[in-house]
Protein backbone atom coordinates (compact mmCIF):
# COMPACT_ATOMS: atom_id res chain seq x y z
CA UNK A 1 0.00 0.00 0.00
CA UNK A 2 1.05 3.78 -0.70
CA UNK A 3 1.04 5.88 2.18
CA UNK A 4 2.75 9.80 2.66
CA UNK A 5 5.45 10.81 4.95
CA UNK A 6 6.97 13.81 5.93
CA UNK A 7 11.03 12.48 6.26
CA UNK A 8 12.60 15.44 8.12
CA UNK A 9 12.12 19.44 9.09
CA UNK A 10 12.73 20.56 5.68
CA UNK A 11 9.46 21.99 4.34
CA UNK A 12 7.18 20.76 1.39
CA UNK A 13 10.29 18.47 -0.14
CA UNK A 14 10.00 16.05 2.85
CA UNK A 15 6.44 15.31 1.62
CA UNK A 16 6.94 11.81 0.06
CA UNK A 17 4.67 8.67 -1.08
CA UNK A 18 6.22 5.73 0.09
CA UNK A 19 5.27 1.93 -0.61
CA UNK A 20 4.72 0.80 2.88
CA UNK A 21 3.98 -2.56 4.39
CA UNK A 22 -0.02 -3.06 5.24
CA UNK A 23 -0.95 -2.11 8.76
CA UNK A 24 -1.39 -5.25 11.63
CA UNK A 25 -5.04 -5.22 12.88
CA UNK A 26 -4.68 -5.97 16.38
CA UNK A 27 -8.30 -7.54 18.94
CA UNK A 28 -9.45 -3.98 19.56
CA UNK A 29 -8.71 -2.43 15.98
CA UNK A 30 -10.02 -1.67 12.96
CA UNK A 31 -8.84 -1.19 9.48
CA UNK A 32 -10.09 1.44 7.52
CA UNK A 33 -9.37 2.05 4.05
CA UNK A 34 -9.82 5.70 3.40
CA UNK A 35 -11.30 7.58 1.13
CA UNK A 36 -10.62 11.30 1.44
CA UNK A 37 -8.86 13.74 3.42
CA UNK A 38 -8.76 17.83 4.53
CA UNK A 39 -5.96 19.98 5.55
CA UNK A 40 -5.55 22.21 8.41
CA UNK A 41 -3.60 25.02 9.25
CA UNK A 42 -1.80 22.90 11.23
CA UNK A 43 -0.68 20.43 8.94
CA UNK A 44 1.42 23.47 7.22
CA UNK A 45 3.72 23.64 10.14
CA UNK A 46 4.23 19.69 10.21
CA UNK A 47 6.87 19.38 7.01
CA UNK A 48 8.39 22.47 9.13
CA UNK A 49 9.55 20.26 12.67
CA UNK A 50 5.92 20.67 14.31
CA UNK A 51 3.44 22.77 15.59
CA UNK A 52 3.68 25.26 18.47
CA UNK A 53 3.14 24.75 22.47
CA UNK A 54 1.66 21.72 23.35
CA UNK A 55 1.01 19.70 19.76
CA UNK A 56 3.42 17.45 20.53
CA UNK A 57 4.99 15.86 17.19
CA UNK A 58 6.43 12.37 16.71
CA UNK A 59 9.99 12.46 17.66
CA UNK A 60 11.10 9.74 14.91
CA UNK A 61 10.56 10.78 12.06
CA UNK A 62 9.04 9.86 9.29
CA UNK A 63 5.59 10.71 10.03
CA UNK A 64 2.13 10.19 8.17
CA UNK A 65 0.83 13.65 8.07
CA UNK A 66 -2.78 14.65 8.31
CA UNK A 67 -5.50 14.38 11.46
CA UNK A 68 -8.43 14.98 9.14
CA UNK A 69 -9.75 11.58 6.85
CA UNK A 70 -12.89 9.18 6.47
CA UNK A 71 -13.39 5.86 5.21
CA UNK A 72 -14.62 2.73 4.95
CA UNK A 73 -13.92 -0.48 7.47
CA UNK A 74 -12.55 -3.75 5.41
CA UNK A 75 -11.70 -5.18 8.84
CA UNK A 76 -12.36 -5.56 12.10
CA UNK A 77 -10.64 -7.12 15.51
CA UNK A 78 -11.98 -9.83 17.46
CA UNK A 79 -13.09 -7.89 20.51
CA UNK A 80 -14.26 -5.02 18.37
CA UNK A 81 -17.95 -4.19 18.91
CA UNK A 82 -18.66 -0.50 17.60
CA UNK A 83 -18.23 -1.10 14.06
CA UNK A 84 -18.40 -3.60 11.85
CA UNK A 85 -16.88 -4.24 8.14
CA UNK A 86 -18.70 -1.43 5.64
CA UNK A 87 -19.42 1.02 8.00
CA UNK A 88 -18.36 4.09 7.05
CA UNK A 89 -16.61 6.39 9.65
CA UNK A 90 -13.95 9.11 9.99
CA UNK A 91 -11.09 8.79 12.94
CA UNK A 92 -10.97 11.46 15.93
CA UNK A 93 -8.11 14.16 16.63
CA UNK A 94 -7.38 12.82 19.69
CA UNK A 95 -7.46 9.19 19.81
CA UNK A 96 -7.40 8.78 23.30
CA UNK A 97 -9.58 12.15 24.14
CA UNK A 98 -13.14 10.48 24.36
CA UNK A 99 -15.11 12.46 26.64
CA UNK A 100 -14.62 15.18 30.25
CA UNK A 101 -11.45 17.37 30.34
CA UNK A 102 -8.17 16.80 28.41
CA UNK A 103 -5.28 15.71 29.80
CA UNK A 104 -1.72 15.82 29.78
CA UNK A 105 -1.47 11.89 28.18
CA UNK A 106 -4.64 12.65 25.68
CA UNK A 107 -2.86 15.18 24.22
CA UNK A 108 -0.16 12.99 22.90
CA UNK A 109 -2.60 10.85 21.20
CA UNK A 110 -3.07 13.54 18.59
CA UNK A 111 -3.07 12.45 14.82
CA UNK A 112 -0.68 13.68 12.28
CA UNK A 113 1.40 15.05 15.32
CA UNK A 114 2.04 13.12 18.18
CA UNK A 115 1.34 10.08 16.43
CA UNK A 116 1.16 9.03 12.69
CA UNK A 117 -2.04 10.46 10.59
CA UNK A 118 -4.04 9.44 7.91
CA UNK A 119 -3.09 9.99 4.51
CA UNK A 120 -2.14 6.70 3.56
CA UNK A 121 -4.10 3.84 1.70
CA UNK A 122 -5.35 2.30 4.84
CA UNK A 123 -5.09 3.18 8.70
CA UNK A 124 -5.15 1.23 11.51
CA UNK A 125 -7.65 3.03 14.84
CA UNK A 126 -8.47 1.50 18.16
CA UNK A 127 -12.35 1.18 17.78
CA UNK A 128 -12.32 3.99 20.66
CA UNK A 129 -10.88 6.31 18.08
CA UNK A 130 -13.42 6.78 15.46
CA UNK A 131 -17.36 7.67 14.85
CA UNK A 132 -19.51 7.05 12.06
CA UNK A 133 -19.63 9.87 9.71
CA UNK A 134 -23.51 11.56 9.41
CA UNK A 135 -26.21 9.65 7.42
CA UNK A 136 -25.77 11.32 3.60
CA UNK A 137 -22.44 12.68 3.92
CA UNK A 138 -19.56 12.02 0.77
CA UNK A 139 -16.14 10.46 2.69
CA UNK A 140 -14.91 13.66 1.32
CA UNK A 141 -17.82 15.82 3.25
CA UNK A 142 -16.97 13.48 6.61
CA UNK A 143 -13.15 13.99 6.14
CA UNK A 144 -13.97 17.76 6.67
CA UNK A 145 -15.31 17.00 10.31
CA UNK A 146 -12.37 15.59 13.00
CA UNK A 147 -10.54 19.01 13.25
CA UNK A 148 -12.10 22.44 12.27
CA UNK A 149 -15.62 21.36 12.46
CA UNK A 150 -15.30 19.86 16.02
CA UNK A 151 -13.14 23.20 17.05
CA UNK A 152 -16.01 25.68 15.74
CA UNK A 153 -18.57 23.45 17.40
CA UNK A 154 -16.96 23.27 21.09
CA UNK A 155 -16.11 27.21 20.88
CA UNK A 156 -19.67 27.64 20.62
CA UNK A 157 -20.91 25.63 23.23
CA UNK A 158 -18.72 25.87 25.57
CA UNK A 159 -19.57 29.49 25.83
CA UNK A 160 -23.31 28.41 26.28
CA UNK A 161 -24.24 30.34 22.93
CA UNK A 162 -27.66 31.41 22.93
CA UNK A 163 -29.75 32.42 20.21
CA UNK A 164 -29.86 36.39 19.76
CA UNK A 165 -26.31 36.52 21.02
CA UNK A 166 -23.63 38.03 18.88
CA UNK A 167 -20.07 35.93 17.36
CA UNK A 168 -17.18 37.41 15.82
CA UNK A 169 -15.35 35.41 13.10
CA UNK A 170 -12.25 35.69 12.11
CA UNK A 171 -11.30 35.21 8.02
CA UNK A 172 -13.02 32.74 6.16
CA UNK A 173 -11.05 29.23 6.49
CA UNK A 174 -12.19 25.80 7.51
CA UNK A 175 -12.88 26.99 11.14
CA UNK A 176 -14.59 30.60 11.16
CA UNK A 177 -17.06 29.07 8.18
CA UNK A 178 -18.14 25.81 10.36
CA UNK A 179 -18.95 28.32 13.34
CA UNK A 180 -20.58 30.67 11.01
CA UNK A 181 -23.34 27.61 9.95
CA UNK A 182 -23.28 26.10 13.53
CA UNK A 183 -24.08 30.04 14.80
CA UNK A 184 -26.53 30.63 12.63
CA UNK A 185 -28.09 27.50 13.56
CA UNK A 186 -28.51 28.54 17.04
CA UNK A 187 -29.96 31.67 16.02
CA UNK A 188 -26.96 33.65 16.75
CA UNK A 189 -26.19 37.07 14.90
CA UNK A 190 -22.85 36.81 12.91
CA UNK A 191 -19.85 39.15 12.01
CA UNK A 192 -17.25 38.27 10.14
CA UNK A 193 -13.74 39.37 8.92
CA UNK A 194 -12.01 39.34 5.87
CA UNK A 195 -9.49 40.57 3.19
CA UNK A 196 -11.31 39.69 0.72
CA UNK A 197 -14.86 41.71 -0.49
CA UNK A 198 -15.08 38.33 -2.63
CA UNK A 199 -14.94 36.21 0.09
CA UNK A 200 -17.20 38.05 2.06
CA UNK A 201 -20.22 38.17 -0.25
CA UNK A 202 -20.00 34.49 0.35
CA UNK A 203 -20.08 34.53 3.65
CA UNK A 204 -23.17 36.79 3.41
CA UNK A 205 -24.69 33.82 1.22
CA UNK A 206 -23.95 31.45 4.03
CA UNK A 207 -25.85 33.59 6.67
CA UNK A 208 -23.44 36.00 8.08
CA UNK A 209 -25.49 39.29 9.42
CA UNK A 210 -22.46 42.06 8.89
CA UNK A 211 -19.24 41.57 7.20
CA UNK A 212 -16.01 43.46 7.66
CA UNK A 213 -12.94 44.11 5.58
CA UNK A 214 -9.96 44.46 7.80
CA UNK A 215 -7.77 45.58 4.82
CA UNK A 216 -10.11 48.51 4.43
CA UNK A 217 -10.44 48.54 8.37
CA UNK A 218 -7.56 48.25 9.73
CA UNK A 219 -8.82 48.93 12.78
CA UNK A 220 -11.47 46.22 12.78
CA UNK A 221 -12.65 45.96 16.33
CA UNK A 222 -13.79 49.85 16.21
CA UNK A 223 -16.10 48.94 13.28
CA UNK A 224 -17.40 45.62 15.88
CA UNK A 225 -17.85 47.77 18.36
CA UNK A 226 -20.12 50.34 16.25
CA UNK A 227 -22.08 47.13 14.84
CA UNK A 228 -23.12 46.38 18.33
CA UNK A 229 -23.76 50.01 19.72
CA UNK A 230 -20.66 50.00 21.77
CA UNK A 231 -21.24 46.75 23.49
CA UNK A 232 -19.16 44.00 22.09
CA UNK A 233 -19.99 40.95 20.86
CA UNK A 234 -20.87 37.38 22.96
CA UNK A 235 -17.97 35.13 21.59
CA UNK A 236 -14.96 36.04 19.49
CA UNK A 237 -13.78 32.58 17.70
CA UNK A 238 -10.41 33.91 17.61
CA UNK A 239 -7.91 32.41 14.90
CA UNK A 240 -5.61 35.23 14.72
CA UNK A 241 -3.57 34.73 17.88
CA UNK A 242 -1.26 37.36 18.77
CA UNK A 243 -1.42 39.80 15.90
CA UNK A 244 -5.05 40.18 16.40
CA UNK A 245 -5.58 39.30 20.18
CA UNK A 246 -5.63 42.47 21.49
CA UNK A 247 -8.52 43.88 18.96
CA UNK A 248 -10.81 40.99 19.85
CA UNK A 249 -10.26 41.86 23.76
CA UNK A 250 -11.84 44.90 22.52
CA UNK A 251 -14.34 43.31 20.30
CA UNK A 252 -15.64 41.27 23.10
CA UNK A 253 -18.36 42.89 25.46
CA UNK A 254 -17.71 43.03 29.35
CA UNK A 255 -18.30 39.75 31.06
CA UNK A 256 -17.99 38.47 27.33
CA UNK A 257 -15.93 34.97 26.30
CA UNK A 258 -12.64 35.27 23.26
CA UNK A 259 -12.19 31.39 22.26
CA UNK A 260 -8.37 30.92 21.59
CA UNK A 261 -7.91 28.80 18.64
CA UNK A 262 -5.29 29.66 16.41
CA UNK A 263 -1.79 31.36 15.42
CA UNK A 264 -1.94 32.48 12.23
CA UNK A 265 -0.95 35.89 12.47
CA UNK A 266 1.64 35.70 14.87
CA UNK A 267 3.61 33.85 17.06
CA UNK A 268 2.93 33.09 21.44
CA UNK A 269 6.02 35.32 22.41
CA UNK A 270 4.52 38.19 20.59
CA UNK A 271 2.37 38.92 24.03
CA UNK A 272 -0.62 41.00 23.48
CA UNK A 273 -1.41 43.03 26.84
CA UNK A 274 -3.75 41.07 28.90
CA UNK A 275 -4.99 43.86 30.70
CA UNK A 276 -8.31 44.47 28.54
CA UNK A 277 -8.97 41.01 29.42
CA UNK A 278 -8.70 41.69 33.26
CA UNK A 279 -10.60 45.18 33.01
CA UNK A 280 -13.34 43.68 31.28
CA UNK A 281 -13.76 39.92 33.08
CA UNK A 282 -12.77 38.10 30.00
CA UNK A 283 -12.94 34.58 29.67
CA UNK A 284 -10.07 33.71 27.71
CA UNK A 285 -10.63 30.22 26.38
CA UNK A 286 -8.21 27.76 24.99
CA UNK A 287 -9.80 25.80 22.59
CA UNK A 288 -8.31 22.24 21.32
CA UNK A 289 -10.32 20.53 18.98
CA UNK A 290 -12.87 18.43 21.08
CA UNK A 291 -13.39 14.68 22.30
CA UNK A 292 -14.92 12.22 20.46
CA UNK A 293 -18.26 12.82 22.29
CA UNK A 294 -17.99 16.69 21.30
CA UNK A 295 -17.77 14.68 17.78
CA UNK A 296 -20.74 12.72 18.32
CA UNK A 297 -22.78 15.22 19.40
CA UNK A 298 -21.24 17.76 16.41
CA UNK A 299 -22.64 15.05 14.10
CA UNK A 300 -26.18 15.00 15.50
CA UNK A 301 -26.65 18.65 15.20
CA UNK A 302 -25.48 18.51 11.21
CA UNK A 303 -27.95 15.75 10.35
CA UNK A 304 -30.53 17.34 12.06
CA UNK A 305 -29.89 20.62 10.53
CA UNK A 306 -28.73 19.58 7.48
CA UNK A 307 -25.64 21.42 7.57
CA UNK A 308 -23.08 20.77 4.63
CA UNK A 309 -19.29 21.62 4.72
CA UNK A 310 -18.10 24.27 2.29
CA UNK A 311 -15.54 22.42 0.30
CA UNK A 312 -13.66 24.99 -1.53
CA UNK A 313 -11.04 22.68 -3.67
CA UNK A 314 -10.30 19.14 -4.33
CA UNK A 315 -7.43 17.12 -4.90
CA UNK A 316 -6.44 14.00 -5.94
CA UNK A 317 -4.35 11.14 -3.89
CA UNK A 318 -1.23 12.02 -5.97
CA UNK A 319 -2.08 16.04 -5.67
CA UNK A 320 -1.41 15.95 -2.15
CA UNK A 321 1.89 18.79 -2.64
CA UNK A 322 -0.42 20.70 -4.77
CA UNK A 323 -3.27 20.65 -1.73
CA UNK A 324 -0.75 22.15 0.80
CA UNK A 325 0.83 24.52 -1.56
CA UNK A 326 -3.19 25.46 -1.94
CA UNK A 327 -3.33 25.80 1.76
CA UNK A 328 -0.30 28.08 2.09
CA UNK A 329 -1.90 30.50 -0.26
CA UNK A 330 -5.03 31.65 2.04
CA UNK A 331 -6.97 31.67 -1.25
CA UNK A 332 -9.46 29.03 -0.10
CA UNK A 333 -12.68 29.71 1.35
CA UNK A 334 -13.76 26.76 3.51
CA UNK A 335 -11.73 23.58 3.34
CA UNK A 336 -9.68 21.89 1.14
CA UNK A 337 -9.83 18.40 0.37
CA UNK A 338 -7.58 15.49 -1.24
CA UNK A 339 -10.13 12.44 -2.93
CA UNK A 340 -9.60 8.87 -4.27
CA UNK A 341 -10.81 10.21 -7.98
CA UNK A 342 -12.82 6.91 -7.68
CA UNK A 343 -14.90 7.47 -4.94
CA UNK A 344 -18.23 9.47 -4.90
């Protein structure tokens, strides 16, 4: 069976497809041969020695890259008892993160990081590790789920979000556009951020109440603030990290909640002053992904809802370069996706 690698800390050239030997299918496993994939943020800084804080990465290289993929089950385990051959399912983040708080150990069960991912042929999970994708969804529509999907949805309800309440979204990748469906689904008013007028008209078409172009606006969070009569919004699902930290302290109305998800416009020891934070009563909310029930119950809410992923590109198995180099552009809207060009 093929399956990728990333060989060493050198960038997009240690992205290789390897013949590899088939994976051993041990009493509690099962095998799943996959189907599609997405990218995340994250798997940008994999080819580049790892991820920041606590991601943990494998220490011996090479590693299969990728959290995010769905397929089908060829084989089971003996003691195996949640799935059975032909179901179809996608695996979770954190293999070992099932339900409660994280911990310390779960955190090194993380796919494509800490341990080898899923863009390969065929992957071996513990039966604890996966969930069946929802009823009607592609593989490629379930391998949008594990990471930005489950993110958006445990931002929002860990802050309790309540319909008539106001969000603030950050851009217009994988993560700010699941929030903006699950939002609108609880009945939540929506503003959202972009570069791109393009970009935003879409976002308009998905639901969002009041678009902003921080190009134009440099100054973003005094346009936020003017949107909600000098309040502040409810939740601020905030992707930026420290180049736009301190502007969604101010975004966020007193007593309000900013859920910490991302870096990608700056790095941790570019320290934003916390003190808007303290003189407002900020929570401040790290967010990691979820646990598998946060997955479970994600997937409910989508088939009842009938909530479909925005796919902005596909790729095929032996595009998978192409897909990242895709990723490192920011031109996507959505998520990006690599397909078996046989599979529906």
């Amino acid at each position: 069976m093929q399956s990728y690698q990333i060989t060493g800390p050198t960038g997009l050239d240690a992205l290789t497809l390897s013949d590899v030997k088939e994976p051993q299918v041990g009493p509690s496993d099962v095998l799943v041969e996959m189907k599609a994939w997405s990218l995340n943020y994250r798997d940008l800084a994999m080819p580049h020695g790892g991820y920041i804080g606590n991601d943990k990465v494998k220490t011996n290289p090479p590693l299969v890259p990728l959290s995010d993929g769905a397929g089908e089950v060829v084989a089971v385990g003996d003691a195996v008892t949640r799935f059975k051959v032909g179901d179809r399912v996608a695996g979770i983040f954190f293999q070992r993160w099932l339900g409660g708080e994280l911990t310390g150990e779960q955190i090194g069960s993380a796919l494509g990081g800490a341990i080898d991912g899923v863009l390969a042929d065929r992957v071996v999970f513990h039966e604890e590790g996966c969930v069946s994708i929802p009823n009607g969804f592609s593989y490629e529509q379930a391998a949008t789920l594990p990471c930005a999907a489950v993110t958006a949805w445990q931002a929002l309800t860990l802050g309790n979000l309540k319909a008539g309440q106001t969000v603030l979204l950050l851009g217009t990748g994988g993560v700010s556009i699941f929030a903006l469906q699950f939002a609108k689904t609880f009945g939540a008013r929506v503003i959202i951020t972009s570069s791109s007028d393009e970009k935003l008209e879409r976002a308009k078409q998905l639901g969002a109440d009041e678009t902003i172009n921080y190009k134009q606006l440099p100054e973003w969070q005094e346009r936020v603030l003017e949107l909600t009569g000098g309040v502040g919004v409810d939740n601020v699902i905030e992707v930026g990290g420290a180049g736009t930290l301190e502007r969604s302290f101010t975004s966020a109305r007193v007593s309000g909640r900013v859920s910490l998800i991302g870096v990608l416009t700056g790095q941790p020891d570019n320290n934003p002053s916390p003190m808007m934070a303290l003189f407002k009563r900020l929570t401040l909310q790290g967010i990691y992904v979820g646990s598998r029930d946060m997955f479970e119950a994600m997937n409910l809410a989508i088939e009842q809802n009938r909530i479909e992923p925005i796919i902005d590109r596909t790729f095929g198995f032996e595009e998978a370069r192409a897909a990242y180099e895709y990723l490192q552009s920011g031109a996507h809207f959505g998520k990006i996706t690599i397909t078996r060009t046989d599979v529906a």
